[in-house]
PDB file of N, CA and C in Angstrom:
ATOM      1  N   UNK A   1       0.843  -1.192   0.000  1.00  0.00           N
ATOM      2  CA  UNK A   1       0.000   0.000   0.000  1.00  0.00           C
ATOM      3  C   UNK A   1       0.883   1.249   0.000  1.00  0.00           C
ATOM      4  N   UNK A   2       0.223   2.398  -1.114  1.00  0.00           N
ATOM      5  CA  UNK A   2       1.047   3.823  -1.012  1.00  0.00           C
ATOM      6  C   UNK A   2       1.397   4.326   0.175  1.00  0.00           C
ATOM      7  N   UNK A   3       2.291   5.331   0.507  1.00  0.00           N
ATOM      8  CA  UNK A   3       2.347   5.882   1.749  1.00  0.00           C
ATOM      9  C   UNK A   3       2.551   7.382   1.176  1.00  0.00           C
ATOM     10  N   UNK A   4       1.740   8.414   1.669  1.00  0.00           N
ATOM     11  CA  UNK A   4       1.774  10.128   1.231  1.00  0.00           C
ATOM     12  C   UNK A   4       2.566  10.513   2.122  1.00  0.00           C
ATOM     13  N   UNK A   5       3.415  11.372   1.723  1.00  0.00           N
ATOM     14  CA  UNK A   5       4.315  12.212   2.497  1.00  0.00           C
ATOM     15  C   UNK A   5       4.276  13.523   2.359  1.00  0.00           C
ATOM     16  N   UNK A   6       3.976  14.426   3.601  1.00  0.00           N
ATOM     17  CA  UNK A   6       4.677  15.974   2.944  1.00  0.00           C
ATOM     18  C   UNK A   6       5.645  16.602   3.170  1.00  0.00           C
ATOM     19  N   UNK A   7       5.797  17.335   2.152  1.00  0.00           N
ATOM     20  CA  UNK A   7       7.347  17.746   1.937  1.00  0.00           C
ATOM     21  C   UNK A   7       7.193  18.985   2.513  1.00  0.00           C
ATOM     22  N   UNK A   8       8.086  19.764   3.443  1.00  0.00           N
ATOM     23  CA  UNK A   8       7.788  21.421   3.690  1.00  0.00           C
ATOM     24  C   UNK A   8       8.774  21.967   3.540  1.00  0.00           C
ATOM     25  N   UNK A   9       8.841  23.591   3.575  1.00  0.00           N
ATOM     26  CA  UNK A   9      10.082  24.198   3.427  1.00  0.00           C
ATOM     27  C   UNK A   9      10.754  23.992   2.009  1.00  0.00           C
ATOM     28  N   UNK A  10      10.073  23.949   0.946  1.00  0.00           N
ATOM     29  CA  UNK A  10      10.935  24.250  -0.118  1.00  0.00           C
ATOM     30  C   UNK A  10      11.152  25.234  -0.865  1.00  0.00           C
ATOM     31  N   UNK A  11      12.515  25.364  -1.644  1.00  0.00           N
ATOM     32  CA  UNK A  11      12.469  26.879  -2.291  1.00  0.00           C
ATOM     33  C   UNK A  11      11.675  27.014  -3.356  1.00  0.00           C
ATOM     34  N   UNK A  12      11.230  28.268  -3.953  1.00  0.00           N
ATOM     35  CA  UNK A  12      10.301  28.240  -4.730  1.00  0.00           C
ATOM     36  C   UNK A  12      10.808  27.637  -6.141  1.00  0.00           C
ATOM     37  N   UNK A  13      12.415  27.305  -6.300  1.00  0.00           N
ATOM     38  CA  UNK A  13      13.081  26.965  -7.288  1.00  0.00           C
ATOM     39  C   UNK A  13      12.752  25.341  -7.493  1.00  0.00           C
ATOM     40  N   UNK A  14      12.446  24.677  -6.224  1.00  0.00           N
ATOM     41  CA  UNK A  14      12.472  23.381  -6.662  1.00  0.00           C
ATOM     42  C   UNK A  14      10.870  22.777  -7.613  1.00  0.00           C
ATOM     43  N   UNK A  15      11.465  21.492  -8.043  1.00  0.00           N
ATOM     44  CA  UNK A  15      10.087  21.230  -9.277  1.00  0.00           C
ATOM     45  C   UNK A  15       9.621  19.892  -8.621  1.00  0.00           C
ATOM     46  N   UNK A  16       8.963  19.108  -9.004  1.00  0.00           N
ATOM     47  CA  UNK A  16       8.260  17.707  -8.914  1.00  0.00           C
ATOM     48  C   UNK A  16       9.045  16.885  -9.537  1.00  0.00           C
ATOM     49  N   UNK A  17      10.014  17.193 -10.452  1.00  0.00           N
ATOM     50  CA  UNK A  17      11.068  16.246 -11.153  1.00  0.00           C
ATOM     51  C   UNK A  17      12.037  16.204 -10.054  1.00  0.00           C
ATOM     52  N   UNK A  18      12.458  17.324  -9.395  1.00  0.00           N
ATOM     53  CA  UNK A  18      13.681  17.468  -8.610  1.00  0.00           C
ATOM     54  C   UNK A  18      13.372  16.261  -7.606  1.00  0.00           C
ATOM     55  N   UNK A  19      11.906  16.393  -7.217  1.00  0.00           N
ATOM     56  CA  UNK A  19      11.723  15.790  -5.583  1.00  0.00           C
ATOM     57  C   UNK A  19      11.950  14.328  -6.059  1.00  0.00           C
ATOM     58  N   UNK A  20      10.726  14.091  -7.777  1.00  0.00           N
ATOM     59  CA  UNK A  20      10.945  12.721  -7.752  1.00  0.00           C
ATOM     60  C   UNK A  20      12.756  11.711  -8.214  1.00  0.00           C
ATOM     61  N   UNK A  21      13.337  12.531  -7.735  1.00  0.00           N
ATOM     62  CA  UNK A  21      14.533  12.244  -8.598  1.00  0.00           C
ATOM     63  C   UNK A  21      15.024  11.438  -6.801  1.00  0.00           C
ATOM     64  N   UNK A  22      14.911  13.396  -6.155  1.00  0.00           N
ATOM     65  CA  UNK A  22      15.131  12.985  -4.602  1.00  0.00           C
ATOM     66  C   UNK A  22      15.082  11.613  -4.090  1.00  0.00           C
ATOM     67  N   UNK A  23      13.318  11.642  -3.770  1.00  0.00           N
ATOM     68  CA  UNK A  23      12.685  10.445  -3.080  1.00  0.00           C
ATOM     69  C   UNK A  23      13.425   9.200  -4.280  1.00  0.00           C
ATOM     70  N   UNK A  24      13.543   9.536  -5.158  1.00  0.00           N
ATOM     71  CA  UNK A  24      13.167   7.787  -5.879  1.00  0.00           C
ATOM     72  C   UNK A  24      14.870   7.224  -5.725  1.00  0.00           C
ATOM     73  N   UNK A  25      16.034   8.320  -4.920  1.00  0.00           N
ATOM     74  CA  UNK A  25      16.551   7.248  -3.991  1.00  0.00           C
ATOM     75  C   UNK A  25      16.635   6.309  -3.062  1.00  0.00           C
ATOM     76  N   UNK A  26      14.876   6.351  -2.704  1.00  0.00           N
ATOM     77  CA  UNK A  26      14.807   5.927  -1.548  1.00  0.00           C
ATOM     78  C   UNK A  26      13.608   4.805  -1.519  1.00  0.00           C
ATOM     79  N   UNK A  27      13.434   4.007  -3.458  1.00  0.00           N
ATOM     80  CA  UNK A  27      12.097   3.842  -3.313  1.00  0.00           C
ATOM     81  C   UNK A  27      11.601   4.539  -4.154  1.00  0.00           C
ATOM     82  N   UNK A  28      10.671   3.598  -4.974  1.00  0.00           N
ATOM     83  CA  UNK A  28       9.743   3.749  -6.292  1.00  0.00           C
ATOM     84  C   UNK A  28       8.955   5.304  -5.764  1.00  0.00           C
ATOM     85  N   UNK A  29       8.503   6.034  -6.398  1.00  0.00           N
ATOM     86  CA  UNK A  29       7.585   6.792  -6.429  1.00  0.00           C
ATOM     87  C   UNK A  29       7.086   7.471  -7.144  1.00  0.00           C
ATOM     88  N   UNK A  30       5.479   7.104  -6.559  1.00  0.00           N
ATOM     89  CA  UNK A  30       3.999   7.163  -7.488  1.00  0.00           C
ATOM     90  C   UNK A  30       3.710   8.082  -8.042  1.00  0.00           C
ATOM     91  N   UNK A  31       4.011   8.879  -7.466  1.00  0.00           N
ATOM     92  CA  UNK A  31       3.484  10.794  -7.469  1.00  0.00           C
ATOM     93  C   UNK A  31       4.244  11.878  -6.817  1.00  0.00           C
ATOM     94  N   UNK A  32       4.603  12.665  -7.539  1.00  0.00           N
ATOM     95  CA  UNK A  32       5.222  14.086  -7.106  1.00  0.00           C
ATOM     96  C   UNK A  32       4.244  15.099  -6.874  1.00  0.00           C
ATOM     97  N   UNK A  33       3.935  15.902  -5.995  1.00  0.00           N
ATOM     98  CA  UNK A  33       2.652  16.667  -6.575  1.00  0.00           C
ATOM     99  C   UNK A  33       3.412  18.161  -5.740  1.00  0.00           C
ATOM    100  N   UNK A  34       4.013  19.110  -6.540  1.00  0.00           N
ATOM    101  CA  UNK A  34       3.670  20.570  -6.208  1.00  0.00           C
ATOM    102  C   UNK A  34       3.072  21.441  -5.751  1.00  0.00           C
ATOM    103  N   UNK A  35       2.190  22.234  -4.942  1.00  0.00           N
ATOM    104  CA  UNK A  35       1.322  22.851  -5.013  1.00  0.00           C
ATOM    105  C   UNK A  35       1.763  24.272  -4.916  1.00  0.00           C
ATOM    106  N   UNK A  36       0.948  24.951  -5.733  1.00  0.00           N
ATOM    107  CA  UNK A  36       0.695  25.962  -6.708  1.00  0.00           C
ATOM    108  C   UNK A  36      -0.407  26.791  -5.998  1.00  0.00           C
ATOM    109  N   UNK A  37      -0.149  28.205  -5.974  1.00  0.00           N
ATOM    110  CA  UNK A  37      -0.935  29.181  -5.546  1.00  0.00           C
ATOM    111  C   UNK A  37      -1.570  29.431  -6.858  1.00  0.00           C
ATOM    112  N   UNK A  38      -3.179  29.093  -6.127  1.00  0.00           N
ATOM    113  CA  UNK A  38      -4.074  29.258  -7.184  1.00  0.00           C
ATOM    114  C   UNK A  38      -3.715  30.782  -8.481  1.00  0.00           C
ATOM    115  N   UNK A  39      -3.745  31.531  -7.947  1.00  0.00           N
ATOM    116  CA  UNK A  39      -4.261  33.107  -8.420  1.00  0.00           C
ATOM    117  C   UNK A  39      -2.098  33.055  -8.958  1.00  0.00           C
ATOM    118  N   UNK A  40      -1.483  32.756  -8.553  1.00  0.00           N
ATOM    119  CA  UNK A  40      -0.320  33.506  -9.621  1.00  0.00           C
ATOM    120  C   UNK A  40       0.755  32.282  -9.809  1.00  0.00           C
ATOM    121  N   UNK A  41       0.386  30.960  -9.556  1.00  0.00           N
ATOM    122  CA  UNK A  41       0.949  29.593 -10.362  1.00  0.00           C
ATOM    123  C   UNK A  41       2.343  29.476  -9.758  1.00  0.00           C
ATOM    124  N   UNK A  42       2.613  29.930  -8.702  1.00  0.00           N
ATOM    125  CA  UNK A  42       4.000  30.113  -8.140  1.00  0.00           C
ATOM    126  C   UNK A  42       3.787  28.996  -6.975  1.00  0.00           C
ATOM    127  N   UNK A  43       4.732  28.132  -6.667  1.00  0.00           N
ATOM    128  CA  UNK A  43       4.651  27.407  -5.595  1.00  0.00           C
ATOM    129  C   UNK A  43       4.618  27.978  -4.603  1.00  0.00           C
ATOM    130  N   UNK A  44       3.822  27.028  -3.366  1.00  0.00           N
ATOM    131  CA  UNK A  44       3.704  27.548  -2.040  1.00  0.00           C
ATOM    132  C   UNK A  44       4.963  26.787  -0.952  1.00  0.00           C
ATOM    133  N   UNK A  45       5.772  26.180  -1.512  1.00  0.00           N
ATOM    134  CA  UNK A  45       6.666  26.088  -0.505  1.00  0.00           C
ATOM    135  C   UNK A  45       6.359  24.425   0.058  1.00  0.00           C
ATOM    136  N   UNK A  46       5.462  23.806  -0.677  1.00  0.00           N
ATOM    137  CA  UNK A  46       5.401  22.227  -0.165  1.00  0.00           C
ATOM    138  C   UNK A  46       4.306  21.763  -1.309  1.00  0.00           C
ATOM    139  N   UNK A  47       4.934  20.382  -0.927  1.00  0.00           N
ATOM    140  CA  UNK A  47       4.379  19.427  -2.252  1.00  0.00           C
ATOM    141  C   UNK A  47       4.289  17.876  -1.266  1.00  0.00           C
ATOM    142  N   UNK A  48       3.460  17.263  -2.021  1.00  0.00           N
ATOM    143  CA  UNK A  48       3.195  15.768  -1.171  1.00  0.00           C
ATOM    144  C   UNK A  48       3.485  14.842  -2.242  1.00  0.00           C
ATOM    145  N   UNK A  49       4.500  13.648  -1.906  1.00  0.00           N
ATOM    146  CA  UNK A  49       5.455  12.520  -2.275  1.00  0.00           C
ATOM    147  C   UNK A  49       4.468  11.364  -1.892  1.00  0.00           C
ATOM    148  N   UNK A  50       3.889  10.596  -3.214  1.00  0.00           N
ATOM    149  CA  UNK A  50       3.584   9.231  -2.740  1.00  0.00           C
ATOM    150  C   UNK A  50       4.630   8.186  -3.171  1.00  0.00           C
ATOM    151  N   UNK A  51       5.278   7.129  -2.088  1.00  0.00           N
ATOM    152  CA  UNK A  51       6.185   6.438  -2.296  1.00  0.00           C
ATOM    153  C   UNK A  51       5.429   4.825  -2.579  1.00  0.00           C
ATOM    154  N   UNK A  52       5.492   4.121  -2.965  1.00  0.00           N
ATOM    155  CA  UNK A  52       4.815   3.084  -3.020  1.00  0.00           C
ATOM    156  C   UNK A  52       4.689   1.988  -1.828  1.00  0.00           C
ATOM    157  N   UNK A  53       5.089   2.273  -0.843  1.00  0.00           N
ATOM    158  CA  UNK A  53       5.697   1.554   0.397  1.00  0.00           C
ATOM    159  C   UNK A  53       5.561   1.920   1.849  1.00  0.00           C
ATOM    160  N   UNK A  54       5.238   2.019   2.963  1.00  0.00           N
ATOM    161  CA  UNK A  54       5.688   2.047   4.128  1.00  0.00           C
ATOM    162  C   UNK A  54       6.671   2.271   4.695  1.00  0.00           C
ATOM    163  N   UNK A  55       7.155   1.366   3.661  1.00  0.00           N
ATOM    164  CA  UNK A  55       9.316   1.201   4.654  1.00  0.00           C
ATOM    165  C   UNK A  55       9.601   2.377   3.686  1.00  0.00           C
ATOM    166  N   UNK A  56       9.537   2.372   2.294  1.00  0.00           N
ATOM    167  CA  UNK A  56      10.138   3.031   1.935  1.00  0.00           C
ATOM    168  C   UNK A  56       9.928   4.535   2.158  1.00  0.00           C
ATOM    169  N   UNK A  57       8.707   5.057   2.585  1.00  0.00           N
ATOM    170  CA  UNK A  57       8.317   6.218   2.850  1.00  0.00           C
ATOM    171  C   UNK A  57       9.066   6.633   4.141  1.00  0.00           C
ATOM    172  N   UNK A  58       8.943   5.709   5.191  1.00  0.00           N
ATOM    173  CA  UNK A  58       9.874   5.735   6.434  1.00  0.00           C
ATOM    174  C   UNK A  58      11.574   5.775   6.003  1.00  0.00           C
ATOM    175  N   UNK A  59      12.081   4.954   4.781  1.00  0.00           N
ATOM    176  CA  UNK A  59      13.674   5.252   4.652  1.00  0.00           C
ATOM    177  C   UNK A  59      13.669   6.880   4.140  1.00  0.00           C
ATOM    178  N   UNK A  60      12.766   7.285   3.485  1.00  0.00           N
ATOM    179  CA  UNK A  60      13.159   8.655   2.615  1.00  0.00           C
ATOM    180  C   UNK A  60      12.154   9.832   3.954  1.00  0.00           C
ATOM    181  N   UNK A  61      12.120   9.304   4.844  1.00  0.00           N
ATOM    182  CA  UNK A  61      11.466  10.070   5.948  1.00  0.00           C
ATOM    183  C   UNK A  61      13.482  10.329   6.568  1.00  0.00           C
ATOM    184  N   UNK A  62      13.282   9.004   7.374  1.00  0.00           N
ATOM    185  CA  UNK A  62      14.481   9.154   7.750  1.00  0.00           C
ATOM    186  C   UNK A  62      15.833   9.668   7.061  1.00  0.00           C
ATOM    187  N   UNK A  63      15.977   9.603   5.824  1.00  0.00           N
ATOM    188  CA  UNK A  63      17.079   9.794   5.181  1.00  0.00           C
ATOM    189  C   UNK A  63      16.611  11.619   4.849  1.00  0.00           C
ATOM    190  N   UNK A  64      15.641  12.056   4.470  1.00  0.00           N
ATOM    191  CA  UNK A  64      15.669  13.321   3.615  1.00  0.00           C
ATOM    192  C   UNK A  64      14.927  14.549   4.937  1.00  0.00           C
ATOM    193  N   UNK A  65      14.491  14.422   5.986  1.00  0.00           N
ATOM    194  CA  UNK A  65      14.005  15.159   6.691  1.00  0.00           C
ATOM    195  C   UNK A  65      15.520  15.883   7.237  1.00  0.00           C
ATOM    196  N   UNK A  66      15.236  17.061   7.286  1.00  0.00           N
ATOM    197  CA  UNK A  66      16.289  17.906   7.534  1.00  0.00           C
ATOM    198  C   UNK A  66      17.290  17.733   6.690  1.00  0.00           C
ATOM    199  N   UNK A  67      17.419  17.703   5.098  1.00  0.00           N
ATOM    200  CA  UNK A  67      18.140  17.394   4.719  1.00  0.00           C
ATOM    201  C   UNK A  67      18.020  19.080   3.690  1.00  0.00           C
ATOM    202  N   UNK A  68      19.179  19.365   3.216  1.00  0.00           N
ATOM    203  CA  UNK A  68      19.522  20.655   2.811  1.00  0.00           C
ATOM    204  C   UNK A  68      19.505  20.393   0.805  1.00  0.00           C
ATOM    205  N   UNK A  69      18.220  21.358   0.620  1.00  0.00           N
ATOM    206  CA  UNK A  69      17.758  20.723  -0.636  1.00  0.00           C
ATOM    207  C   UNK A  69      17.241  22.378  -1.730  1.00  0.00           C
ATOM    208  N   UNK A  70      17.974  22.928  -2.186  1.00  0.00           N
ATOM    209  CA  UNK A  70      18.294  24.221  -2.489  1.00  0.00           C
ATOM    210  C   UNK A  70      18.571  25.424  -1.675  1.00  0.00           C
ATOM    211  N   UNK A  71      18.942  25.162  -0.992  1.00  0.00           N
ATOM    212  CA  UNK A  71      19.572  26.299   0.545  1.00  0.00           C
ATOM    213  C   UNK A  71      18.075  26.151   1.400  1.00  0.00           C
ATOM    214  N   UNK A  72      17.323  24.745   1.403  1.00  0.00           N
ATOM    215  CA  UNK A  72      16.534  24.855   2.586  1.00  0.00           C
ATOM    216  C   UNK A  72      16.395  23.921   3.160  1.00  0.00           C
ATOM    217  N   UNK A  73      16.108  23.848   4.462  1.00  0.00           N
ATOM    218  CA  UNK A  73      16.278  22.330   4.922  1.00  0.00           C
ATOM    219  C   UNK A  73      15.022  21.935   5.162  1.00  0.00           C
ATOM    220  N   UNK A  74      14.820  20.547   4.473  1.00  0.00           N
ATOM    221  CA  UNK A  74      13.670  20.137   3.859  1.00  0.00           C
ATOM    222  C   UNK A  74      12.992  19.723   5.434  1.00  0.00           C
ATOM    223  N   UNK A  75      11.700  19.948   5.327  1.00  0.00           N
ATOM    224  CA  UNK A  75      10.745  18.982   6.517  1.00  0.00           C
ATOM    225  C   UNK A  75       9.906  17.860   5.677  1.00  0.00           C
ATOM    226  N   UNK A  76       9.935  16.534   6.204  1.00  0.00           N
ATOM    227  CA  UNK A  76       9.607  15.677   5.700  1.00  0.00           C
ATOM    228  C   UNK A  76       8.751  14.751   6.864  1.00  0.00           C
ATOM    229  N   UNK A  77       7.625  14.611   6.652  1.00  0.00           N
ATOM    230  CA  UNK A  77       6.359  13.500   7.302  1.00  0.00           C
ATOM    231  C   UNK A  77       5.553  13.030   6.902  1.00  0.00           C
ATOM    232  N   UNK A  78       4.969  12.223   7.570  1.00  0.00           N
ATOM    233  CA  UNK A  78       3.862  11.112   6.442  1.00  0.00           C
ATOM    234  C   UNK A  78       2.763  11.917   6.852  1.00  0.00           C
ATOM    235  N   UNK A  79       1.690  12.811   5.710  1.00  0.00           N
ATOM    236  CA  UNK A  79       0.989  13.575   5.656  1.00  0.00           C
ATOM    237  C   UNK A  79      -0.567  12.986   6.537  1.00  0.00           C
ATOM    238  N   UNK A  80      -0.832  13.972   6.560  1.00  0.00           N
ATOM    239  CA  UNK A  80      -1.957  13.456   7.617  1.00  0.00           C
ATOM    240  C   UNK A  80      -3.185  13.929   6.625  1.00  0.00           C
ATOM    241  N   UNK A  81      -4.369  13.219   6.947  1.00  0.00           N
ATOM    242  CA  UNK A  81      -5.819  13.186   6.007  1.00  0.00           C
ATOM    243  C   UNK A  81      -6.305  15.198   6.553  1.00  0.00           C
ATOM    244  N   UNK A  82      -6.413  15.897   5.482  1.00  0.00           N
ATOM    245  CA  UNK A  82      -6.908  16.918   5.568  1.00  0.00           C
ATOM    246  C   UNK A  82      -8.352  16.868   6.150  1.00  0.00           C
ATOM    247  N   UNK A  83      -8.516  18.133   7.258  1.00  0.00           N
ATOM    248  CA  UNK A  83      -9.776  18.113   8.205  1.00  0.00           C
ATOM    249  C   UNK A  83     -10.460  18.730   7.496  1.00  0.00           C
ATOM    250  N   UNK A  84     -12.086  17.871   7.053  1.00  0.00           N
ATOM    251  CA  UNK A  84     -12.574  19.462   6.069  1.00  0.00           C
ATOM    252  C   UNK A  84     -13.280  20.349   6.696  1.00  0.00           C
ATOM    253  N   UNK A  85     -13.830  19.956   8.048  1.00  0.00           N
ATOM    254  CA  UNK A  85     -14.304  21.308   8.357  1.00  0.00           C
ATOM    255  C   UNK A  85     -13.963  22.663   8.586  1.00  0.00           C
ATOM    256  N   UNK A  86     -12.614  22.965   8.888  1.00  0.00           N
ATOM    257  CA  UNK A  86     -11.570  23.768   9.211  1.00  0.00           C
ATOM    258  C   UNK A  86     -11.887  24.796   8.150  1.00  0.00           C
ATOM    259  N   UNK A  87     -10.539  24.485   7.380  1.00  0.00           N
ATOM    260  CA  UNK A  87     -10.246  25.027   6.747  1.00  0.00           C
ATOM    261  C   UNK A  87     -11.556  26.086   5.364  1.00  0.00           C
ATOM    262  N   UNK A  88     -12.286  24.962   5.037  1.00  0.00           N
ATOM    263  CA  UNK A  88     -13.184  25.113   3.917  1.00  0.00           C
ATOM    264  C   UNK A  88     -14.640  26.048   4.602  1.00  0.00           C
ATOM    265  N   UNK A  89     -14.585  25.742   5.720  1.00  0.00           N
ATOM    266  CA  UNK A  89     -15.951  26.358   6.639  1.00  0.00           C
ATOM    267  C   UNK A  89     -15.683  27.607   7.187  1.00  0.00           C
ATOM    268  N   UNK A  90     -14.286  28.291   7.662  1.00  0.00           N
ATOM    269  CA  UNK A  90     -13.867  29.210   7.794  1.00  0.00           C
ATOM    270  C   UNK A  90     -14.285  30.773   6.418  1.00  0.00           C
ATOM    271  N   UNK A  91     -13.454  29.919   5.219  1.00  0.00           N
ATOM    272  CA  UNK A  91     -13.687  30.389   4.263  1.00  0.00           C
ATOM    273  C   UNK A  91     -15.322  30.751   3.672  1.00  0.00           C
ATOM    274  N   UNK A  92     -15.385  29.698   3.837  1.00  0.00           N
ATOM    275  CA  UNK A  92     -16.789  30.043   3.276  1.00  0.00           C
ATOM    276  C   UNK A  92     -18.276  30.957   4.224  1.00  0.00           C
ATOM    277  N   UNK A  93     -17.557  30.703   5.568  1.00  0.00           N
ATOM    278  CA  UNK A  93     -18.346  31.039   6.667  1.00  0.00           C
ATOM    279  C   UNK A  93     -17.840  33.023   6.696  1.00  0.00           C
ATOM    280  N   UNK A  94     -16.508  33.360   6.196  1.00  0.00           N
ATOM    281  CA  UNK A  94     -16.257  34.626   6.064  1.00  0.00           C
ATOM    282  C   UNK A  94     -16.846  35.235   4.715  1.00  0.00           C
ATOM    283  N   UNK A  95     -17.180  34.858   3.482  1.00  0.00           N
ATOM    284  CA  UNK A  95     -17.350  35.049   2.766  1.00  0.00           C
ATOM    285  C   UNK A  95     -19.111  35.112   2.684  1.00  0.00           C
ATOM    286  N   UNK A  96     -19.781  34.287   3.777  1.00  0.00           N
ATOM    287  CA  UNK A  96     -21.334  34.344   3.500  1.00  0.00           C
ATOM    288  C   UNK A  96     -21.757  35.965   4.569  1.00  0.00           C
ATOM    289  N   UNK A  97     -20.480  35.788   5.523  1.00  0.00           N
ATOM    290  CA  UNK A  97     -20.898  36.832   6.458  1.00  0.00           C
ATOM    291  C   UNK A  97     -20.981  38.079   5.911  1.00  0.00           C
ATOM    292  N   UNK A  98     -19.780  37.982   4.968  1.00  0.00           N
ATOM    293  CA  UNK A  98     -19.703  39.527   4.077  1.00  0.00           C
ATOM    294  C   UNK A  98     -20.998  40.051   3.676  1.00  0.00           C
ATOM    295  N   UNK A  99     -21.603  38.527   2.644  1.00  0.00           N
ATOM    296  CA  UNK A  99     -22.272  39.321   1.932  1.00  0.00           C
ATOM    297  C   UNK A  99     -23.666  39.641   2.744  1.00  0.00           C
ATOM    298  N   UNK A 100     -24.197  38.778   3.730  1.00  0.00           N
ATOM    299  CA  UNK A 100     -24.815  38.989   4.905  1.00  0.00           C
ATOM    300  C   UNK A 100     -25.134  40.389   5.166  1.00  0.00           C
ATOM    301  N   UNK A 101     -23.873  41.084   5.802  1.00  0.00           N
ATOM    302  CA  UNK A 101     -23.928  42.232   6.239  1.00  0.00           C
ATOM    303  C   UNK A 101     -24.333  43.473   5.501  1.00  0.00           C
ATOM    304  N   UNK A 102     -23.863  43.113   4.039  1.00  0.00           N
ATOM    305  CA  UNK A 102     -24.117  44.183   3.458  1.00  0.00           C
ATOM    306  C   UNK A 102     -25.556  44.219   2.224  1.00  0.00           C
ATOM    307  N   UNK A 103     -25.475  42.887   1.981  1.00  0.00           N
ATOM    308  CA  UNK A 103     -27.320  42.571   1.725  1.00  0.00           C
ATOM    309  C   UNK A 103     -28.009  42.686   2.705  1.00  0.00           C
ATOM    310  N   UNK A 104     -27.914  41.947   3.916  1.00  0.00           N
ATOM    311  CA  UNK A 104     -29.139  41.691   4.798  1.00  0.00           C
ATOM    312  C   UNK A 104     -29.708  43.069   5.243  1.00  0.00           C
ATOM    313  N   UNK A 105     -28.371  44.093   5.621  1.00  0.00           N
ATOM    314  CA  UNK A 105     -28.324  45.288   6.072  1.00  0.00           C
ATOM    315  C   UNK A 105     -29.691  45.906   5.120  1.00  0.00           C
ATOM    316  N   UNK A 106     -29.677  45.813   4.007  1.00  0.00           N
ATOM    317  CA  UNK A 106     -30.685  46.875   3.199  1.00  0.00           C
ATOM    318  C   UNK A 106     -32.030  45.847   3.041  1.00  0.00           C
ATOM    319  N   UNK A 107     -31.447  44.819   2.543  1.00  0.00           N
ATOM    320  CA  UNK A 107     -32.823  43.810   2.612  1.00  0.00           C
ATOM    321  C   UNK A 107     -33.667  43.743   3.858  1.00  0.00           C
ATOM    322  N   UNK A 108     -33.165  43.889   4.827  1.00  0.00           N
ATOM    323  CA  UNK A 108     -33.492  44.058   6.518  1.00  0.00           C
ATOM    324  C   UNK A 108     -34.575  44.866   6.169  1.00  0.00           C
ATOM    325  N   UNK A 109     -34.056  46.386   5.847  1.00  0.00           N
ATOM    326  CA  UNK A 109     -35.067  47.705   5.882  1.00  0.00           C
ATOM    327  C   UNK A 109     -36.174  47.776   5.220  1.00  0.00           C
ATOM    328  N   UNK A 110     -35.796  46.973   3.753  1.00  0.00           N
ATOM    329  CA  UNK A 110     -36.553  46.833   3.103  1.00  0.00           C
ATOM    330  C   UNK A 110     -37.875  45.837   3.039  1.00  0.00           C
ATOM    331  N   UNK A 111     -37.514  44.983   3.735  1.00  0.00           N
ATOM    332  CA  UNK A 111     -38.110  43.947   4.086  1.00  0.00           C
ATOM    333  C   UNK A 111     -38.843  44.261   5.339  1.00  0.00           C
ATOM    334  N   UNK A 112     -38.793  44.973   5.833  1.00  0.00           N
ATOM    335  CA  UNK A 112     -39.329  45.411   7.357  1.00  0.00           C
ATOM    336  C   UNK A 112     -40.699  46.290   7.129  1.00  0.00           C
ATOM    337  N   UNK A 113     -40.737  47.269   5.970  1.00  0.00           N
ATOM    338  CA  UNK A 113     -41.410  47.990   5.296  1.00  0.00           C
ATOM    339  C   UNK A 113     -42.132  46.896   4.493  1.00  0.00           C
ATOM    340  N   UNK A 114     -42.007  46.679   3.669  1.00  0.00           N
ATOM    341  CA  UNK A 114     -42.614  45.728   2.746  1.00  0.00           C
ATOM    342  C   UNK A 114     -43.730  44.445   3.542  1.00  0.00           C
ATOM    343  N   UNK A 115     -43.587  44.094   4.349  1.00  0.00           N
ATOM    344  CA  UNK A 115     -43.917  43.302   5.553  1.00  0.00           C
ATOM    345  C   UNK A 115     -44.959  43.645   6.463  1.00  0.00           C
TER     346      UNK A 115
END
């Protein structure tokens, strides 16, 4: 079974070829994945490594964590399942409030009259 890893702390110079070149000293791997700031396509500084293995995710844990990988020293762990309420409910919970305030505000008055 795969094992996901994330990678942190990288420079914005490194690519998904670089990492898979990295990791695949350490062990086949499935997937390189980058991530990319939506709005200007520039990396955010971490990408997640699927290795095909357990052990092997644990040798390229052990071998590449803190390891110095374009003048940065890499953080490396076996990624954990993203929480969705967090993150996605925040967002969306600031974004309904906005418009809330500034619709409800007139719809309020208007609606109070109308009523």
């Amino acid at each position: 079974m795969s094992t996901k890893l994330y990678v942190g702390n990288l420079s914005f110079n490194t690519t998904a070829q670089d990492l898979e070149t990295l990791f695949g000293e350490h062990g086949t791997v499935q997937s390189a994945s980058l991530i990319e700031d939506r709005e200007t396509g520039r990396s955010r500084g971490f990408a997640f490594v699927e290795m095909s293995s357990g052990e092997e995710a644990n040798a390229a844990i052990a071998s590449l964590d803190g390891k110095d990988l374009d003048g940065r020293n890499l953080k490396v762990n076996e990624a954990k399942p993203r929480e969705t309420g967090g993150g996605g409910g925040g967002y969306g919970g600031g974004g309904g409030g906005g418009r809330g305030r500034s619709g409800g505000g007139g719809g309020g008055s208007r609606g109070g009259s109308s009523w």
